[in-house]
Protein backbone atom coordinates (compact mmCIF):
# COMPACT_ATOMS: atom_id res chain seq x y z
CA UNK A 1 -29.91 122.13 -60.92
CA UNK A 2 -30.82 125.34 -58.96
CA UNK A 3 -33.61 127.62 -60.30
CA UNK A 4 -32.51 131.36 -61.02
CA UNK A 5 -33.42 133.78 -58.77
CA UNK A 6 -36.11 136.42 -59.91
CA UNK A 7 -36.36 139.90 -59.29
CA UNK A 8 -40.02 138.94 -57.59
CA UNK A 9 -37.98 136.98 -54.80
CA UNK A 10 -37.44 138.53 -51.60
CA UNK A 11 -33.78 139.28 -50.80
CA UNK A 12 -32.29 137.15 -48.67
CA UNK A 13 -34.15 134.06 -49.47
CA UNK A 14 -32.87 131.17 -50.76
CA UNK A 15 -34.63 129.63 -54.01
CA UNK A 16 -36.41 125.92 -52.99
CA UNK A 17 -37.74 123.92 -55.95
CA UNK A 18 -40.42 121.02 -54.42
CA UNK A 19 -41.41 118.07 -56.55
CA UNK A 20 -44.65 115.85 -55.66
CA UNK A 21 -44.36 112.24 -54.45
CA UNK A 22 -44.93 111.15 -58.02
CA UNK A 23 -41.33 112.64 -59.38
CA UNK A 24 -39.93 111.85 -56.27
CA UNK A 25 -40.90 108.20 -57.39
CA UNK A 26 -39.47 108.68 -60.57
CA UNK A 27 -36.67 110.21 -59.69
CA UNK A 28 -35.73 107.33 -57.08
CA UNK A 29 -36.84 104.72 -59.46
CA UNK A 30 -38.99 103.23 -56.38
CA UNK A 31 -43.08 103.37 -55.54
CA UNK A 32 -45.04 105.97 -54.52
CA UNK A 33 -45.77 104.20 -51.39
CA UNK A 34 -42.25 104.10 -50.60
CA UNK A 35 -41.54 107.56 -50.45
CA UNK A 36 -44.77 108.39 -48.22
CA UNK A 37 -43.04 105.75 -46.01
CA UNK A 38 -39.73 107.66 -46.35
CA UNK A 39 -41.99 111.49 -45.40
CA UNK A 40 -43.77 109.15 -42.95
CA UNK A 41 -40.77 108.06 -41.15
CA UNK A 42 -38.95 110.83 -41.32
CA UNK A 43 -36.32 110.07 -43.20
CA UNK A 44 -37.51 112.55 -45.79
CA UNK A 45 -38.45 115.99 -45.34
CA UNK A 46 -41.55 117.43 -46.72
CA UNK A 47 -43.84 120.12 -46.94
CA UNK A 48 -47.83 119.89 -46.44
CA UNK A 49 -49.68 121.57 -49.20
CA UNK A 50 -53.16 120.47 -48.71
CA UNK A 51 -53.86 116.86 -48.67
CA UNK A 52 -50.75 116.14 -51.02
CA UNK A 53 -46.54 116.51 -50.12
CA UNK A 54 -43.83 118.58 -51.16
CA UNK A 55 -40.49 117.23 -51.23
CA UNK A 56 -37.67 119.81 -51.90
CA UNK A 57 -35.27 118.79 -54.59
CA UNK A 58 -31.84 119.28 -52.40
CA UNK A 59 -33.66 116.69 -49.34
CA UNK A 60 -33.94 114.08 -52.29
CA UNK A 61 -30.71 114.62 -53.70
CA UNK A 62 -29.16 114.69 -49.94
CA UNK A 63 -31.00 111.74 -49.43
CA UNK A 64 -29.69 109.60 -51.58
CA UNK A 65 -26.09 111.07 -51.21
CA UNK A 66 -26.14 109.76 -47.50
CA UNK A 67 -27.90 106.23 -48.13
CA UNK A 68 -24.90 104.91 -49.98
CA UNK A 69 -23.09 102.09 -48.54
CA UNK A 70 -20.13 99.92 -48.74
CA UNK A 71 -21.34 96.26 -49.77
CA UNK A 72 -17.47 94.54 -49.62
């Protein structure tokens, strides 16, 4: 679900809402572990803040869009 703008938000920019690893995790229903591997890898984009990740919502969500497959 995308954040409303505010007026403090330069024009022009888009609005990007970043979870941690931890509600990526959730989110996925998979370890913490797994999702560094995914950021790792590169299969996952993310952001550096510090010594921890960002993910942004729409990678996650784009993510698991494109990792569906056709088992039959």
């Amino acid at each position: 679900m995308p954040a409303s703008r505010r007026e403090s938000d330069p024009p022009g920019l888009p609005q990007v809402q970043f979870l941690t690893v931890a509600e990526v995790a959730a989110l996925m229903r998979v370890s913490k572990m797994t999702v560094y591997r995914l950021v790792h890898n590169g299969e996952l984009p993310a952001v550096r803040v510090g010594k921890s990740f960002r993910v942004p919502e729409k990678a996650v969500h784009d993510y698991l869009q494109n990792a569906y497959f056709d088992a039959g």
